[in-house]
Protein backbone atom coordinates (compact mmCIF):
# COMPACT_ATOMS: atom_id res chain seq x y z
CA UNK A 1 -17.21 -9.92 3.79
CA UNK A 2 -19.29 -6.76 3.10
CA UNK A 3 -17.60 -3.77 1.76
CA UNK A 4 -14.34 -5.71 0.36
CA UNK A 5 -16.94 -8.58 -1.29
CA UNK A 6 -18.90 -5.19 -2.86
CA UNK A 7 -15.38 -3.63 -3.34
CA UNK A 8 -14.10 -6.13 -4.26
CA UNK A 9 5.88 -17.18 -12.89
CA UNK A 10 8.00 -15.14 -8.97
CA UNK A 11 10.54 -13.28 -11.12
CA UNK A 12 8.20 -11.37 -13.24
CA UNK A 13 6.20 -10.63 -10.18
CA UNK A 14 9.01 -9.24 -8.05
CA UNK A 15 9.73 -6.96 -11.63
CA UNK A 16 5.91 -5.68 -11.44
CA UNK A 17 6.28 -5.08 -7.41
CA UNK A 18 9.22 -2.75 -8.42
CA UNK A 19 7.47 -0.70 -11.34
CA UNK A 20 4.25 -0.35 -9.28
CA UNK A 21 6.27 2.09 -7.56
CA UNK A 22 7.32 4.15 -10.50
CA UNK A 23 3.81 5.38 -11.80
CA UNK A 24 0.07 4.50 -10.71
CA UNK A 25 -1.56 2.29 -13.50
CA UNK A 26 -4.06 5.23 -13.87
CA UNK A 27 -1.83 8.90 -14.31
CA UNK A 28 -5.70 10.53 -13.86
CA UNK A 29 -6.14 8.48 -10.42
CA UNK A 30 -5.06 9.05 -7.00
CA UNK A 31 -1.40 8.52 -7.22
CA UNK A 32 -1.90 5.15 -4.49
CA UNK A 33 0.28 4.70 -1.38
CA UNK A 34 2.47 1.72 -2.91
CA UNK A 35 5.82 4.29 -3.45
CA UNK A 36 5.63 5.25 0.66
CA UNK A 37 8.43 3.88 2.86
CA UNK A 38 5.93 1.77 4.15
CA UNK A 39 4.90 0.25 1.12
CA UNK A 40 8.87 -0.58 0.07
CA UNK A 41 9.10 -2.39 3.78
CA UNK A 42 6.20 -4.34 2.80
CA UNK A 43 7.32 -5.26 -0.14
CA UNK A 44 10.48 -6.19 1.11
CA UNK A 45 9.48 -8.90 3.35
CA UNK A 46 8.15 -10.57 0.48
CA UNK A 47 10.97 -9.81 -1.62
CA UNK A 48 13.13 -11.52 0.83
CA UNK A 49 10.53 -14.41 1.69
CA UNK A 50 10.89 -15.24 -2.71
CA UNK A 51 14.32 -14.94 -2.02
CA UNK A 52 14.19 -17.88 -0.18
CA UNK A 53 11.83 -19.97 -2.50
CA UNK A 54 8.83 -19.17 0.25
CA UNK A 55 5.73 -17.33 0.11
CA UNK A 56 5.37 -14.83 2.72
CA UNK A 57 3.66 -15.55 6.41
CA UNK A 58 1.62 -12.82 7.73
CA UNK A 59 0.16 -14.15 11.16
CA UNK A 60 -3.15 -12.42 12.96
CA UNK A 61 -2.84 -11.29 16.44
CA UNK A 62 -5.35 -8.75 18.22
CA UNK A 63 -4.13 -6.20 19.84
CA UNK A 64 -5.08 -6.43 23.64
CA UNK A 65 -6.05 -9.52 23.53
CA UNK A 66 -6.16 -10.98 26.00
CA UNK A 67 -4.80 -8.07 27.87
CA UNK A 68 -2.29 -5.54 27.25
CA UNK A 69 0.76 -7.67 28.21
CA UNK A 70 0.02 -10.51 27.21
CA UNK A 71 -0.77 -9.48 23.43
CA UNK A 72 2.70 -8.22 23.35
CA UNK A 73 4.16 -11.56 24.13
CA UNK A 74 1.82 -13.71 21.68
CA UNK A 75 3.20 -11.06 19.22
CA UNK A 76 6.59 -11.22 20.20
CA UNK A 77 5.93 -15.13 19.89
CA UNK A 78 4.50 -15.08 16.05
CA UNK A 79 7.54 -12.52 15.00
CA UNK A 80 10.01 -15.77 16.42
CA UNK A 81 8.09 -18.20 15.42
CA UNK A 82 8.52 -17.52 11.36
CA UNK A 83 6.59 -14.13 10.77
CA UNK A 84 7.55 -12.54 7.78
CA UNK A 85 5.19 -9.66 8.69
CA UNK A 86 2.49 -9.01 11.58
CA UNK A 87 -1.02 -8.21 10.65
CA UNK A 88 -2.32 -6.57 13.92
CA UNK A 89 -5.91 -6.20 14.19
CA UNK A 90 -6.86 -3.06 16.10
CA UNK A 91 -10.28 -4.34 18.75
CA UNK A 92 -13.20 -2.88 17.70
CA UNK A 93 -17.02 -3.17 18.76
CA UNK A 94 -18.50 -3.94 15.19
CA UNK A 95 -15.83 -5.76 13.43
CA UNK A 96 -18.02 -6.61 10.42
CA UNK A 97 -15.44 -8.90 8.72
CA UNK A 98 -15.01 -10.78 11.82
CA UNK A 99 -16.26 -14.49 12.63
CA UNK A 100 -17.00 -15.46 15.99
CA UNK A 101 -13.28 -16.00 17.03
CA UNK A 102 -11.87 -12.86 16.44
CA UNK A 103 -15.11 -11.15 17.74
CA UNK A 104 -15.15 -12.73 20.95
CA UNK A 105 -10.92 -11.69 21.07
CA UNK A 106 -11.89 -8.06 20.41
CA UNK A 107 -14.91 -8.13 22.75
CA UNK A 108 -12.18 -9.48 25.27
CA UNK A 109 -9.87 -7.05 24.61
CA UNK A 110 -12.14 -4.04 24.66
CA UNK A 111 -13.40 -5.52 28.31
CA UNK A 112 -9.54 -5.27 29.14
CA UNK A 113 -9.61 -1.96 28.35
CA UNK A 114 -8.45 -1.86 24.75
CA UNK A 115 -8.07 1.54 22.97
CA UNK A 116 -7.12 2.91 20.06
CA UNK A 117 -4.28 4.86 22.24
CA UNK A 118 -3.65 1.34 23.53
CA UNK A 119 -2.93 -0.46 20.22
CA UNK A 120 -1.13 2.21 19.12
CA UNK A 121 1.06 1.90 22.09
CA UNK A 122 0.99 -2.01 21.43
CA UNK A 123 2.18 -1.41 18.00
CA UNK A 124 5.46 0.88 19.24
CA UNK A 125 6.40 -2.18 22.20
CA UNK A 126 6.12 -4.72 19.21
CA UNK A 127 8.42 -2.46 16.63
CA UNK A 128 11.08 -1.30 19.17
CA UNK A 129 11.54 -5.06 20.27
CA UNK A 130 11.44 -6.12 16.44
CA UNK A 131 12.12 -3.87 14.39
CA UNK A 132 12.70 -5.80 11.38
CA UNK A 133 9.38 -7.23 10.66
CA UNK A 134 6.58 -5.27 9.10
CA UNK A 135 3.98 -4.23 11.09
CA UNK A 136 0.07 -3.81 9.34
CA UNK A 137 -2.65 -3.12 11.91
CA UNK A 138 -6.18 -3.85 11.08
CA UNK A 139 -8.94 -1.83 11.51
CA UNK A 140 -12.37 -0.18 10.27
CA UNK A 141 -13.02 3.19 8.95
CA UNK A 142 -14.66 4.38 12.41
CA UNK A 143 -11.58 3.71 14.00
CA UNK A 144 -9.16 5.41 11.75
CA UNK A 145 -11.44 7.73 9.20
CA UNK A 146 -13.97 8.35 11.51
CA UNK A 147 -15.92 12.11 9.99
CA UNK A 148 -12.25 13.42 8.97
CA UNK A 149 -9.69 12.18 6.69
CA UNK A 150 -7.83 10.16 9.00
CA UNK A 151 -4.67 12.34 9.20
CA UNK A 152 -4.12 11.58 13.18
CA UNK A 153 -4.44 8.09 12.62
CA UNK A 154 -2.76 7.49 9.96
CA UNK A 155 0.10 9.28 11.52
CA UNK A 156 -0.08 8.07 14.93
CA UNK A 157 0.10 4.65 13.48
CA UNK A 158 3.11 5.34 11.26
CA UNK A 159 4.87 6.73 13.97
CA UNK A 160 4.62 4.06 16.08
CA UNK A 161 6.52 1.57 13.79
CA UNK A 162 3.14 0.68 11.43
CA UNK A 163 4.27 -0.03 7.77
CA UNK A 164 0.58 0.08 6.36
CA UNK A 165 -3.07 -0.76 7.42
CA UNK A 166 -6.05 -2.59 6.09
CA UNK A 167 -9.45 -0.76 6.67
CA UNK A 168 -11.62 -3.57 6.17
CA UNK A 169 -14.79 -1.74 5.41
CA UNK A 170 -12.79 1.28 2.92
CA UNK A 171 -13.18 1.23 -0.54
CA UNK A 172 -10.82 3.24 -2.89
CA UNK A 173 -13.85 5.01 -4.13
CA UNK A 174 -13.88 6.67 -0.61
CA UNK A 175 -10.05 6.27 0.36
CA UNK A 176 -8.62 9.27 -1.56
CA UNK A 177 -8.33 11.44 1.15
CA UNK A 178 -6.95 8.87 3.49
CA UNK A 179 -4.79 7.68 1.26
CA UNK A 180 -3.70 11.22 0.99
CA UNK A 181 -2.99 11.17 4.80
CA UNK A 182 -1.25 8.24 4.54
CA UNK A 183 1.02 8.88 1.97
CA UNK A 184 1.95 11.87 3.52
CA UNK A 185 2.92 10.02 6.93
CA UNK A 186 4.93 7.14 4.64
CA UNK A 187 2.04 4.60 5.56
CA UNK A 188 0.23 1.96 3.04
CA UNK A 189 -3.06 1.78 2.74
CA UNK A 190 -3.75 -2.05 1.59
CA UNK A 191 -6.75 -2.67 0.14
CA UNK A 192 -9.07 -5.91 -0.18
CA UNK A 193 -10.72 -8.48 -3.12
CA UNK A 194 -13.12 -10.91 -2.88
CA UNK A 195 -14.37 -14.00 -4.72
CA UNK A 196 -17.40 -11.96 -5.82
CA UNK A 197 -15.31 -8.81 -7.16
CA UNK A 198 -15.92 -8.20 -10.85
CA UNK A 199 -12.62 -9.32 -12.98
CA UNK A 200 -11.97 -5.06 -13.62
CA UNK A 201 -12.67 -4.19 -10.53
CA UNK A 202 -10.56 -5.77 -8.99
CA UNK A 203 -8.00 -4.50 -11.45
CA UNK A 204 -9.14 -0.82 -10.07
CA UNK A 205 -8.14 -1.81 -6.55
CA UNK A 206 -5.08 -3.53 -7.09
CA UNK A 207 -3.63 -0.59 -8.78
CA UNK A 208 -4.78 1.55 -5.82
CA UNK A 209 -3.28 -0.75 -2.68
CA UNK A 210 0.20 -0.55 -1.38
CA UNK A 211 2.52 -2.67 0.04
CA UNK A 212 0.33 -5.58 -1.52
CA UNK A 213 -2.92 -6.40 -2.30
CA UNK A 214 -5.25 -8.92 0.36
CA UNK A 215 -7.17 -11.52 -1.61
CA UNK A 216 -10.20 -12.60 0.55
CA UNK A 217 -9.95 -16.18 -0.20
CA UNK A 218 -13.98 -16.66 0.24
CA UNK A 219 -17.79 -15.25 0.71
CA UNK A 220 -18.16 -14.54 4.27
CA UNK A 221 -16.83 -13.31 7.50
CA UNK A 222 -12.97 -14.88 9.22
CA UNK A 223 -12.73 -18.36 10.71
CA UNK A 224 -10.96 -21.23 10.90
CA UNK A 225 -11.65 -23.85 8.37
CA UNK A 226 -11.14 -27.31 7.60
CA UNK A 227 -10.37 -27.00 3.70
CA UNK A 228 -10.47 -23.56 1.39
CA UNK A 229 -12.93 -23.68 -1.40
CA UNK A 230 -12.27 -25.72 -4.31
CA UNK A 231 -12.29 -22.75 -7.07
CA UNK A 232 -9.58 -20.90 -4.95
CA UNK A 233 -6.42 -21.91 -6.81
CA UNK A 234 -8.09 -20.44 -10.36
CA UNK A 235 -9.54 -17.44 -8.48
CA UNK A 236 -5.65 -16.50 -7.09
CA UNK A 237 -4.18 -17.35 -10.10
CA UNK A 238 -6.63 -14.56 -11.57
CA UNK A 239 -5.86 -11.81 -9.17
CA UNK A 240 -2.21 -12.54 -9.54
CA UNK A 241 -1.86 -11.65 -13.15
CA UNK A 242 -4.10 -8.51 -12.93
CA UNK A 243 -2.02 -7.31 -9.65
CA UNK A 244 1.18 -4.58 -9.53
CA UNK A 245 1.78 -5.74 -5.84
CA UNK A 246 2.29 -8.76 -4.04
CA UNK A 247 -0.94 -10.71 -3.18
CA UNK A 248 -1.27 -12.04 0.22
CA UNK A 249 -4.44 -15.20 1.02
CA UNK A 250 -6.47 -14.66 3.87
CA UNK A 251 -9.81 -15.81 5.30
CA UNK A 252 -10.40 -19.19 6.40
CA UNK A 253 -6.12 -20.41 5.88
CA UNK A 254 -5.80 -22.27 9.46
CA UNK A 255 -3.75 -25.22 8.61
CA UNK A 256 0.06 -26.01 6.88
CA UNK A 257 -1.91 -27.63 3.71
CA UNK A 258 -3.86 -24.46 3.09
CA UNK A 259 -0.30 -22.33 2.94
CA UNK A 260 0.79 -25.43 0.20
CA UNK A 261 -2.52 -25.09 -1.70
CA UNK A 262 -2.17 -21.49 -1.76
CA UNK A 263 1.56 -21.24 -2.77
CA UNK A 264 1.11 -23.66 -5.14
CA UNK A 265 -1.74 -21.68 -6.54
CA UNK A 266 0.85 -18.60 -6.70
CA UNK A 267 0.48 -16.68 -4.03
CA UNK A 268 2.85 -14.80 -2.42
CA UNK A 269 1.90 -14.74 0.91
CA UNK A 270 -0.75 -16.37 3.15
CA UNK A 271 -2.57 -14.74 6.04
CA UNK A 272 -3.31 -16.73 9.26
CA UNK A 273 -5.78 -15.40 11.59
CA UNK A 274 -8.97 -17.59 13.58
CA UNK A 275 -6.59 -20.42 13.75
CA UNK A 276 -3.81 -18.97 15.82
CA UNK A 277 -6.15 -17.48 18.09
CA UNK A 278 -8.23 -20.62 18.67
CA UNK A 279 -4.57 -22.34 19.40
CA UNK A 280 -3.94 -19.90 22.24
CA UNK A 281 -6.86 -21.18 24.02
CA UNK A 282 -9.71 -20.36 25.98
CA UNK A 283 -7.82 -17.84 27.67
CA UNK A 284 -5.78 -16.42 25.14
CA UNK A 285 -2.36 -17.41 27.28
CA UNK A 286 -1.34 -20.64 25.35
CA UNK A 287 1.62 -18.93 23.83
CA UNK A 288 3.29 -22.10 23.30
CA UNK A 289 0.62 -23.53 21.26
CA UNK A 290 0.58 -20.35 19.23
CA UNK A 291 4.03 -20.55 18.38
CA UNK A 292 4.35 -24.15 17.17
CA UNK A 293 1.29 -23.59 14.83
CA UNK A 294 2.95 -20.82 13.46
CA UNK A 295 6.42 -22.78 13.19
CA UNK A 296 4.12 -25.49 11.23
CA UNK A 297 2.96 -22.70 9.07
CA UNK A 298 6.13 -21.09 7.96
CA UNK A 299 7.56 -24.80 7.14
CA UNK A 300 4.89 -25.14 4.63
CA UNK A 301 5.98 -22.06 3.01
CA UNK A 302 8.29 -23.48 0.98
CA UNK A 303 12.48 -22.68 0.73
């Protein structure tokens, strides 16, 4: 992971999630997205998931992949499946954080015809048919910052049911003035740590994100994996007690033992991406498959 690697006890969380909102941890800093509407939806889902004794599931789709109508119903089919929230990844021709699976989706989808007009339009199908899940696109600064600030992104995506967004490659020391944009439209920006972040750093971003905070679970680019690295339970347990906001696990989670390793370690929700899109086939149709992987996944959530 480039730019996120460089930038890189449930009751007492939930009471942290809640104060986040209140003040930013620095009164001289950008005052953060994590009190928008989007942010509180966010957090929500995972309030409800801890509820339940679960951590929260946050499958992967991409957007137009592997066309327009049929990315709708793999979506539909994660939502059903046990999504607590959606992470939609927004196609994109350099997708620097991407391993070969999700590449060769995106290159798909772009073929397809994918747009950013497209996967905003995805993004408004998937919130009017389920409204009650959380919906946090994916994307890179071209996309959404591009030379401005962001301000029609950020507010074409809230308007079309988005609670936040990731911008993989975004740092906070360049996000003020999207953030600004984004608070504005009631969106979450949700920033990114990595393995190789310094201990304060990662401090810095975690009081900057909203909604919650995504904890790259190793060095290097998406992808399916057959076991998560062996230091990952410390390194969660570290980000957990220096973050406001919920932590989600991403990067390399493919399998029901990961989500146990992972909640065990404390986190409070797990991000699925490579995997589900491998289970859908060469195609991308196998919506079947897709589902029961992600009904395996949510049972090893706990509850």
């Amino acid at each position: 992971m480039s730019r996120a690697g460089d930038a890189g006890g449930r009751s007492a969380a939930g009471s942290r999630w809640r104060a986040r909102s209140a003040a930013p941890a620095d009164p001289g800093a950008t005052a953060g997205t994590d009190a928008t509407v989007g942010a509180r939806r966010i957090r929500a889902a995972f309030d409800a998931a801890r509820a339940e004794g679960r951590v929260g599931l946050i499958p992967y789709v991409v957007a137009g992949y592997p066309d327009a109508e049929g990315s709708l119903a793999v979506a539909l089919a994660a939502i059903d499946a046990g999504a607590d929230l959606l992470e939609v990844g927004l196609p994109y021709s350099d997708p620097l954080a991407d391993g070969a699976t999700l590449q060769r989706a995106s290159g798909i989808a772009l073929r397809a015809g994918a747009t950013l007009d497209r996967s905003v339009a995805l993004l408004r199908a998937i919130a009017a048919a389920r409204p009650g899940t959380p919906l946090v696109p994916m994307a890179y600064a071209n996309q959404v910052v591009g030379g401005g600030d962001g301000r029609a992104a950020a507010i074409a995506l809230a308007d079309a049911g988005a609670s936040g967004v990731i911008v993989a490659d975004l740092t906070p020391d360049e996000g003020a003035p999207f953030e600004a944009a984004a608070r504005d439209a009631g969106l979450a920006v949700v920033y990114l740590v990595a393995p190789t972040t310094a201990p304060a750093r990662r401090a810095e971003i975690a009081a900057r994100t909203g909604g919650f905070l995504y904890c790259v679970s190793l060095v290097g680019v998406t992808g399916a994996r057959t076991s998560l690295p062996r230091a990952v339970g410390r390194y969660v347990t570290e980000v957990k007690a220096i973050s406001p906001v919920p932590v989600g696990v991403g990067f390399g989670v493919s399998r029901p033992e990961h989500v146990r390793v992972l909640r065990h370690a404390g986190a409070d929700g797990v991000i699925v991406a490579s995997a589900l899109v491998d289970a859908l086939g060469p195609d991308g149709r196998d919506v079947a498959a897709l589902g029961r992987l992600v009904a395996g996944l949510r049972a090893a959530t706990g509850g």
